[in-house]
PDB file of N, CA and C in Angstrom:
ATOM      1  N   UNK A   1     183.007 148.808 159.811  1.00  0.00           N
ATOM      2  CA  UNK A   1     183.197 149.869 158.842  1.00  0.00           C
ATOM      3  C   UNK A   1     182.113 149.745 157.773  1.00  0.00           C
ATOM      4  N   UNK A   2     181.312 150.796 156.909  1.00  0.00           N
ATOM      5  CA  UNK A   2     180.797 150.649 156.297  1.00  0.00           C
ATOM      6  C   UNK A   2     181.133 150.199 155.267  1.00  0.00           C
ATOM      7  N   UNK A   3     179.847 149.365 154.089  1.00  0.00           N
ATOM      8  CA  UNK A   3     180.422 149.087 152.887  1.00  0.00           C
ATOM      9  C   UNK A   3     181.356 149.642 152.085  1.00  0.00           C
ATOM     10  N   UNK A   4     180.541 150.988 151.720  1.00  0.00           N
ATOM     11  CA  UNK A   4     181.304 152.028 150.903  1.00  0.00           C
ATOM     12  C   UNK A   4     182.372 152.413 151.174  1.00  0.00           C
ATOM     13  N   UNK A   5     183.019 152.545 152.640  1.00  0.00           N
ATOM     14  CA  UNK A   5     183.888 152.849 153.171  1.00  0.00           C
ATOM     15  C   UNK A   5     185.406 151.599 153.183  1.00  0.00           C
ATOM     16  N   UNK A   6     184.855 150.097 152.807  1.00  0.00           N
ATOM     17  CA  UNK A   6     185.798 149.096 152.757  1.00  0.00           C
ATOM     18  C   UNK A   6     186.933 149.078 151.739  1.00  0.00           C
ATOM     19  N   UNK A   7     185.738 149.660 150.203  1.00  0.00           N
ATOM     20  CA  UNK A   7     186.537 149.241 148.967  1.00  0.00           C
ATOM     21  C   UNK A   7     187.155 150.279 149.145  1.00  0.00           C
ATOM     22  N   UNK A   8     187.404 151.182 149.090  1.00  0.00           N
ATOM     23  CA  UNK A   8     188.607 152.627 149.067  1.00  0.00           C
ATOM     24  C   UNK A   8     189.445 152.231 149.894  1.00  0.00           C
ATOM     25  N   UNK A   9     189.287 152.153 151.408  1.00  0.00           N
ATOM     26  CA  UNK A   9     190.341 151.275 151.931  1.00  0.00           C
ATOM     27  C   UNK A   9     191.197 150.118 151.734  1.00  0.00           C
ATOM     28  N   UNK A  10     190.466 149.022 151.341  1.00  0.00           N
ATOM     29  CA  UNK A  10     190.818 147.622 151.064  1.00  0.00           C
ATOM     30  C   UNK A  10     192.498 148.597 149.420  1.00  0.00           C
ATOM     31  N   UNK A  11     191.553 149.344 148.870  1.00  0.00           N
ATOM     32  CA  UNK A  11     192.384 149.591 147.225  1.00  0.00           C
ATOM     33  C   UNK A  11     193.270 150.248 147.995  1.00  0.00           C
ATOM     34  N   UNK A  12     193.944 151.507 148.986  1.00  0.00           N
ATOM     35  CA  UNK A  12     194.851 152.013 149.444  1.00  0.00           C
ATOM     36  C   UNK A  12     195.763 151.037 149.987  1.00  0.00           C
ATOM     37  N   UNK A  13     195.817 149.687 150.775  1.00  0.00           N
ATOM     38  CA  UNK A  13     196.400 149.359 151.526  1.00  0.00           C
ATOM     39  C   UNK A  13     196.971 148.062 150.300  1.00  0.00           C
ATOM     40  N   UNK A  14     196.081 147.665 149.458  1.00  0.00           N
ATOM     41  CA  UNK A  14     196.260 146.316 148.844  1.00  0.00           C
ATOM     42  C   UNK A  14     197.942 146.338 148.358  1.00  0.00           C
ATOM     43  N   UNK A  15     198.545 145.135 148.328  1.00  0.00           N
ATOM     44  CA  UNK A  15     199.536 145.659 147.460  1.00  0.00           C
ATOM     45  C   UNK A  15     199.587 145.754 145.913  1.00  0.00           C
ATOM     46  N   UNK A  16     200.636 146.008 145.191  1.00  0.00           N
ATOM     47  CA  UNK A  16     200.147 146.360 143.900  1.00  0.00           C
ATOM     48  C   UNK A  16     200.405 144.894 143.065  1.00  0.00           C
ATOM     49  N   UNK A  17     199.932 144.548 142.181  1.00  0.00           N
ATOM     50  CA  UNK A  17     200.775 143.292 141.272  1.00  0.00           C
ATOM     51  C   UNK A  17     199.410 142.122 140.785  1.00  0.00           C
ATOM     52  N   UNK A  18     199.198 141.028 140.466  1.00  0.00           N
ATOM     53  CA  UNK A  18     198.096 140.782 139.916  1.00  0.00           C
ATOM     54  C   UNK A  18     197.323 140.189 140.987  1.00  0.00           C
ATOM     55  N   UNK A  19     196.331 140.069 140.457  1.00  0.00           N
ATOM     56  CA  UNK A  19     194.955 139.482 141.575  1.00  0.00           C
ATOM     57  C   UNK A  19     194.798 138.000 141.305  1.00  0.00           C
ATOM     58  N   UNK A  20     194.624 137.666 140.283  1.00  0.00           N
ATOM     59  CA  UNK A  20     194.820 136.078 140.100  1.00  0.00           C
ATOM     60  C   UNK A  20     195.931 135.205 139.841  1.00  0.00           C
ATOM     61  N   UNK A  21     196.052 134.467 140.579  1.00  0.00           N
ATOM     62  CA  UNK A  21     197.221 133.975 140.764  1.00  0.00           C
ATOM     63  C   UNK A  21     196.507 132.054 140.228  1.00  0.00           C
ATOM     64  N   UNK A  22     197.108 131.412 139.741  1.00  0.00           N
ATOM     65  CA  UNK A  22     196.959 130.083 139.436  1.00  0.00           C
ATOM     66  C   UNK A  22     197.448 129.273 140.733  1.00  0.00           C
ATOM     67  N   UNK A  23     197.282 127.659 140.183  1.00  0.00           N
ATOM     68  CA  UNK A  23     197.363 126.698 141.287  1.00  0.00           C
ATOM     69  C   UNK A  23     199.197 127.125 141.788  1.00  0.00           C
ATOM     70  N   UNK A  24     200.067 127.114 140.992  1.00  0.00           N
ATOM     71  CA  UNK A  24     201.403 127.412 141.566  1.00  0.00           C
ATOM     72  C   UNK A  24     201.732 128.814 141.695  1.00  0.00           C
ATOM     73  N   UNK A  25     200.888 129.863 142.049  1.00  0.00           N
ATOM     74  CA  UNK A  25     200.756 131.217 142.400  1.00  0.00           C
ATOM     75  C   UNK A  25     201.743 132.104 141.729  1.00  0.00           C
ATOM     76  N   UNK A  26     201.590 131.430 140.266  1.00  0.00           N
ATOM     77  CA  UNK A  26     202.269 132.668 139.317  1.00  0.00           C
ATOM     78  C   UNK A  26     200.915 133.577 138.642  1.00  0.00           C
ATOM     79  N   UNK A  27     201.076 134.498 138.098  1.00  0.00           N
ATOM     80  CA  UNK A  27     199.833 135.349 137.357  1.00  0.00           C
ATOM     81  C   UNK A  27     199.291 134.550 136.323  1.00  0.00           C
ATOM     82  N   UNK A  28     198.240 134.723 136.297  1.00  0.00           N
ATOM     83  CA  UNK A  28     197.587 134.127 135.022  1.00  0.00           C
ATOM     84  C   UNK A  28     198.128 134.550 133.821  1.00  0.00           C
ATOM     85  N   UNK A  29     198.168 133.775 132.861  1.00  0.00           N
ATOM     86  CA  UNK A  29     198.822 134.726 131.404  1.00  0.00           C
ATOM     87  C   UNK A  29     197.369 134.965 130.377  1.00  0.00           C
ATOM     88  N   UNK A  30     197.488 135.800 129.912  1.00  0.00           N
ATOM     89  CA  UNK A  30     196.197 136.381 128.951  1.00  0.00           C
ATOM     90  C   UNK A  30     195.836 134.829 128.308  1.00  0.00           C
ATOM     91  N   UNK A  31     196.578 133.876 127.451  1.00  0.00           N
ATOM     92  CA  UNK A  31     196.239 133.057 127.170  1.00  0.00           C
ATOM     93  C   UNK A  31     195.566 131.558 128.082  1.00  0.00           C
ATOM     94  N   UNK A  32     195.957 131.331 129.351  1.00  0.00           N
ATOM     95  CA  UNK A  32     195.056 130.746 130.728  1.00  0.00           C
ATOM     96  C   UNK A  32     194.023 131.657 130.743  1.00  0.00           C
ATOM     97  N   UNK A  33     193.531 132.612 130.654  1.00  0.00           N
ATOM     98  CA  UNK A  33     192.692 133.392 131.262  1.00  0.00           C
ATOM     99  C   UNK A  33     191.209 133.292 130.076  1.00  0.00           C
ATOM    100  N   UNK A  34     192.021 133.395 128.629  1.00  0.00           N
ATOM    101  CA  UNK A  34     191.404 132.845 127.091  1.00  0.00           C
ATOM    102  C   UNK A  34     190.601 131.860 127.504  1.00  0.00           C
ATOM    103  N   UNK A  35     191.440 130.804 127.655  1.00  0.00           N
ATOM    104  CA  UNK A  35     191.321 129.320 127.645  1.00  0.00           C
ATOM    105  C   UNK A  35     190.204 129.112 128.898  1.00  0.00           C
ATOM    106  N   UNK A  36     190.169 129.806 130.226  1.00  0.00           N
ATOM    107  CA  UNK A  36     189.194 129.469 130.662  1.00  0.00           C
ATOM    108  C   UNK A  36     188.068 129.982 131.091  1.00  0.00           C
ATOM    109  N   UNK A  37     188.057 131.172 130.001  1.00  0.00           N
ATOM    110  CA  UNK A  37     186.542 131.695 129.619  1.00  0.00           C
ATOM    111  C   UNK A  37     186.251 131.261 128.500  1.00  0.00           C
ATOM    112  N   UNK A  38     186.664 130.321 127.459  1.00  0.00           N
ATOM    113  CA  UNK A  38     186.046 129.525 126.595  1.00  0.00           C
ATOM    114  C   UNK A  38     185.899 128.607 127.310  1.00  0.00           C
ATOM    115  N   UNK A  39     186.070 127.859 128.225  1.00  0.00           N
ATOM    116  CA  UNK A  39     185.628 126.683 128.574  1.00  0.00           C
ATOM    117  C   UNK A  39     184.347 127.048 129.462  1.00  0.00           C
ATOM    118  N   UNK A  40     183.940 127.891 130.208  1.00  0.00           N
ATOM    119  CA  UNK A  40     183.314 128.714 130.843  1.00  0.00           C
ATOM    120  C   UNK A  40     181.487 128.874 130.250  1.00  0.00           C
ATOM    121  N   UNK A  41     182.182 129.343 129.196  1.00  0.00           N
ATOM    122  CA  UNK A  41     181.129 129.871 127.729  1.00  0.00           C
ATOM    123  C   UNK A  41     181.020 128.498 127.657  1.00  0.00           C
ATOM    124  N   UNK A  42     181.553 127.535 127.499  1.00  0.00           N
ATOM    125  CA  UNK A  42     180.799 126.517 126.594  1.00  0.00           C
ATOM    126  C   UNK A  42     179.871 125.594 127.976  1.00  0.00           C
ATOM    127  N   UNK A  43     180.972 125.229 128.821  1.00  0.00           N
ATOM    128  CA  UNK A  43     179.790 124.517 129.995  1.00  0.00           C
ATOM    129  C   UNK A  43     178.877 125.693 130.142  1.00  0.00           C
ATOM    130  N   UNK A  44     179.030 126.622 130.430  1.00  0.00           N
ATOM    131  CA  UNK A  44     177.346 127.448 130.724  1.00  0.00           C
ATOM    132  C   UNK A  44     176.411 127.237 129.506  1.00  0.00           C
ATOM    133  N   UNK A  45     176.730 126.816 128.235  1.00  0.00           N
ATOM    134  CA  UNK A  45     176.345 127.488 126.818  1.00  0.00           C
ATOM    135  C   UNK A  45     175.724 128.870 126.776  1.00  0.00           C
ATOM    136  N   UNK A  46     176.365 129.640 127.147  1.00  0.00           N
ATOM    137  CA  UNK A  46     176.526 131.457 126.874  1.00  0.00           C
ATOM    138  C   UNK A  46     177.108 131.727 126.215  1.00  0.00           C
ATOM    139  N   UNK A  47     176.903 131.368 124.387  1.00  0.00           N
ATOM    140  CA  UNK A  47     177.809 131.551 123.609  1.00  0.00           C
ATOM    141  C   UNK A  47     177.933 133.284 123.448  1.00  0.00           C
ATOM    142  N   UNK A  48     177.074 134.255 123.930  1.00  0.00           N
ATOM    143  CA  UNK A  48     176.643 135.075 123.815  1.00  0.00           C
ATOM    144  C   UNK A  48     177.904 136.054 125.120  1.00  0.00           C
ATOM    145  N   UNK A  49     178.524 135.182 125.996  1.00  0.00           N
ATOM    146  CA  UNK A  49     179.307 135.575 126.922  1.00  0.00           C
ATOM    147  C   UNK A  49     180.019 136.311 126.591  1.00  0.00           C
ATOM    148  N   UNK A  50     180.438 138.209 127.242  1.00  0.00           N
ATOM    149  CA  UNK A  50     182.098 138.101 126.745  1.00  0.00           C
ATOM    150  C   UNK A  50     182.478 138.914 128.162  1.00  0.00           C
ATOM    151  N   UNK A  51     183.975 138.940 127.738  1.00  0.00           N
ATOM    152  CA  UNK A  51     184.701 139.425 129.298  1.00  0.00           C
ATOM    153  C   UNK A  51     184.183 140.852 130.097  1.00  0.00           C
ATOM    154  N   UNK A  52     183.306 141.710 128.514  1.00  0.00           N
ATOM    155  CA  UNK A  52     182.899 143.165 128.919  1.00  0.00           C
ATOM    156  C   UNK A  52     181.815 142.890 130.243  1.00  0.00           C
ATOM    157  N   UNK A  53     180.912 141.415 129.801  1.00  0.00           N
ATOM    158  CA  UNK A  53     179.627 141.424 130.748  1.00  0.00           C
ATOM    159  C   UNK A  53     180.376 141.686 132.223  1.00  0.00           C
ATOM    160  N   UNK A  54     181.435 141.295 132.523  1.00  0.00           N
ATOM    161  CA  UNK A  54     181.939 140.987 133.809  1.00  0.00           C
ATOM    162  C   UNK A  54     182.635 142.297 134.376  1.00  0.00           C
ATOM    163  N   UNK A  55     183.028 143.121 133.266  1.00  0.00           N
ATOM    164  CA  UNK A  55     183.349 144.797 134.169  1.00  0.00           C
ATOM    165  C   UNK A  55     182.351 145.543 134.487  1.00  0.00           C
ATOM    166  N   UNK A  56     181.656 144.880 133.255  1.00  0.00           N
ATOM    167  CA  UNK A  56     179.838 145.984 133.563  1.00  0.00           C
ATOM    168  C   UNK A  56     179.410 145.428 135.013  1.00  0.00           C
ATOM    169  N   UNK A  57     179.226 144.123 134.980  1.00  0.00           N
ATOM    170  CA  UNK A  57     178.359 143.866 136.072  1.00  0.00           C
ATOM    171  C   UNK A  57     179.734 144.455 137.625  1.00  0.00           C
ATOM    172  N   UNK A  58     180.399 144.214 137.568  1.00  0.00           N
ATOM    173  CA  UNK A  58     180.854 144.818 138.887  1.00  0.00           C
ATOM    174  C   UNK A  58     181.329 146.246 138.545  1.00  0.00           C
ATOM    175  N   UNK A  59     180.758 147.388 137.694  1.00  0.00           N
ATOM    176  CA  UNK A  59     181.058 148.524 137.851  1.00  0.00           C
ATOM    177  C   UNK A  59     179.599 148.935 138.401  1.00  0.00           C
ATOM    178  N   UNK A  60     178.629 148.069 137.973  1.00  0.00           N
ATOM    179  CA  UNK A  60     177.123 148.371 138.440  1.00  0.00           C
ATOM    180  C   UNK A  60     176.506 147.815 139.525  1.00  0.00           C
ATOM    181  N   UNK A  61     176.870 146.499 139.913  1.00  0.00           N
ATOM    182  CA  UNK A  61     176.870 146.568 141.050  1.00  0.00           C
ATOM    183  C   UNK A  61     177.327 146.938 142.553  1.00  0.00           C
ATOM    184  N   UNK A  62     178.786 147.596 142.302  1.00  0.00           N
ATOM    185  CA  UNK A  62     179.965 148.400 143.126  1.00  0.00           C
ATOM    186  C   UNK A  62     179.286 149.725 143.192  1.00  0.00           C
ATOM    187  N   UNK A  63     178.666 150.406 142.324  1.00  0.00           N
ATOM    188  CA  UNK A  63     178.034 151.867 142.069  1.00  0.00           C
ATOM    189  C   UNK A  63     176.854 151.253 143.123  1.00  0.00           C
ATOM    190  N   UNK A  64     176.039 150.414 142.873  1.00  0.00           N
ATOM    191  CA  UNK A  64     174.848 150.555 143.795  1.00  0.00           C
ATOM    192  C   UNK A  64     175.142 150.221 145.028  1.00  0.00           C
ATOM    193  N   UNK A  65     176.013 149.689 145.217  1.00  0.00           N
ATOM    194  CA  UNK A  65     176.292 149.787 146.925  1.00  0.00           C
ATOM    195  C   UNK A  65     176.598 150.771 147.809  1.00  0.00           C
ATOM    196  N   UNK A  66     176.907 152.074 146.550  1.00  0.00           N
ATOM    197  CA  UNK A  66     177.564 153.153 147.116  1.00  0.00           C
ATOM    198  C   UNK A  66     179.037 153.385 147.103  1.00  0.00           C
ATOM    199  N   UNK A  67     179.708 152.995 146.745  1.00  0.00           N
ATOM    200  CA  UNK A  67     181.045 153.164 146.070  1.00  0.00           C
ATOM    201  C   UNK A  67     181.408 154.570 145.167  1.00  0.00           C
ATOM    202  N   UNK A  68     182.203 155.473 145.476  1.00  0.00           N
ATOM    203  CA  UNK A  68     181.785 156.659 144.725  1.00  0.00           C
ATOM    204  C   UNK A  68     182.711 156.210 143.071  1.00  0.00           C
ATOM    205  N   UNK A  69     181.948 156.827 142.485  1.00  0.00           N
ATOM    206  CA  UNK A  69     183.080 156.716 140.816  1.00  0.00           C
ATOM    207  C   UNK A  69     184.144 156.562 140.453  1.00  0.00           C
ATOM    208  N   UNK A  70     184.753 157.615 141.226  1.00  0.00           N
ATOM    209  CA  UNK A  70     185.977 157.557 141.342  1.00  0.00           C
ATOM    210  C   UNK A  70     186.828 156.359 141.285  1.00  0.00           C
ATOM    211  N   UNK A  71     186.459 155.708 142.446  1.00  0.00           N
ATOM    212  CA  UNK A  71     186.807 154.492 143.445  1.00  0.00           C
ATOM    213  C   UNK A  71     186.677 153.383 142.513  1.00  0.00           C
ATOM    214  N   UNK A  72     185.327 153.600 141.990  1.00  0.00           N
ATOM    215  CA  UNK A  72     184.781 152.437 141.305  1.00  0.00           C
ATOM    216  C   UNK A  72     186.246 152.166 139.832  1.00  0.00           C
ATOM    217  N   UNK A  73     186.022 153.105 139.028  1.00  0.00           N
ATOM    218  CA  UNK A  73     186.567 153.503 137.902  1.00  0.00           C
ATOM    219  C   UNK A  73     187.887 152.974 137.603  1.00  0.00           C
ATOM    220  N   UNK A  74     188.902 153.398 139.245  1.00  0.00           N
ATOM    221  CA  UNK A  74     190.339 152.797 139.216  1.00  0.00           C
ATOM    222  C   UNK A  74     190.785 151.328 138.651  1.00  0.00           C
ATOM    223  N   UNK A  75     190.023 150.241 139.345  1.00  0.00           N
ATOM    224  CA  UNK A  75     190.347 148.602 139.220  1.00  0.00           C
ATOM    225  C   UNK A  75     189.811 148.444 137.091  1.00  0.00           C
ATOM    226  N   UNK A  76     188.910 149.442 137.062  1.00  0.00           N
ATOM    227  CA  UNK A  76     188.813 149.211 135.578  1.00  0.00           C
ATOM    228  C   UNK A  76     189.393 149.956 134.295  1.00  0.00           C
ATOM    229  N   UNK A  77     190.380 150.339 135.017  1.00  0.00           N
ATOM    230  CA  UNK A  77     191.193 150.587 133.798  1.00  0.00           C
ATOM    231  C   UNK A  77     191.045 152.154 132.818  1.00  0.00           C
TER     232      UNK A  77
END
C-alpha cells in the first residue's frame, strides 16, 4: 500500500484511547510526560527545546510524504 495511503488507514482502524502507555501500560500522566522532557532537554542540552518543535516537525514531515491535511491535522488537535 502506498505511504500516503497507510496513515488514513492505520487512523480509521486504530482504536481510540492514548498512544503512550508507560512500563505498567497505564497512560502517561501530563506530569511523567513534564518530567521526561525536562530530563530530555537537559541530557541533549536543548535548553531551547519545547513540545511545539515536535508537532511541527511531524506535521511537516507527514505533509511531505504526501499525507493530505486533512489527515495530517486530526492526531494534532
Amino acid at each position: 500500500m502506498p505511504r500516503k495511503r497507510r496513515v488514513p488507514a492505520y487512523s480509521l482502524r486504530k482504536p481510540a484511547g492514548p498512544i503512550f502507555l508507560n512500563s505498567n501500560g497505564k497512560p502517561w500522566t501530563k506530569d511523567s510526560i513534564n518530567s521526561a522532557f525536562c530530563r530530555l532537554k537537559k541530557k541533549t542540552k536543548m535548553d531551547s527545546l519545547c513540545a511545539y518543535d515536535f508537532r511541527h516537525g511531524f506535521a511537516t514531515e507527514t505533509l511531505k510524504r504526501g499525507v493530505d491535511t486533512t489527515t495530517v491535522l486530526s492526531p494534532l488537535g
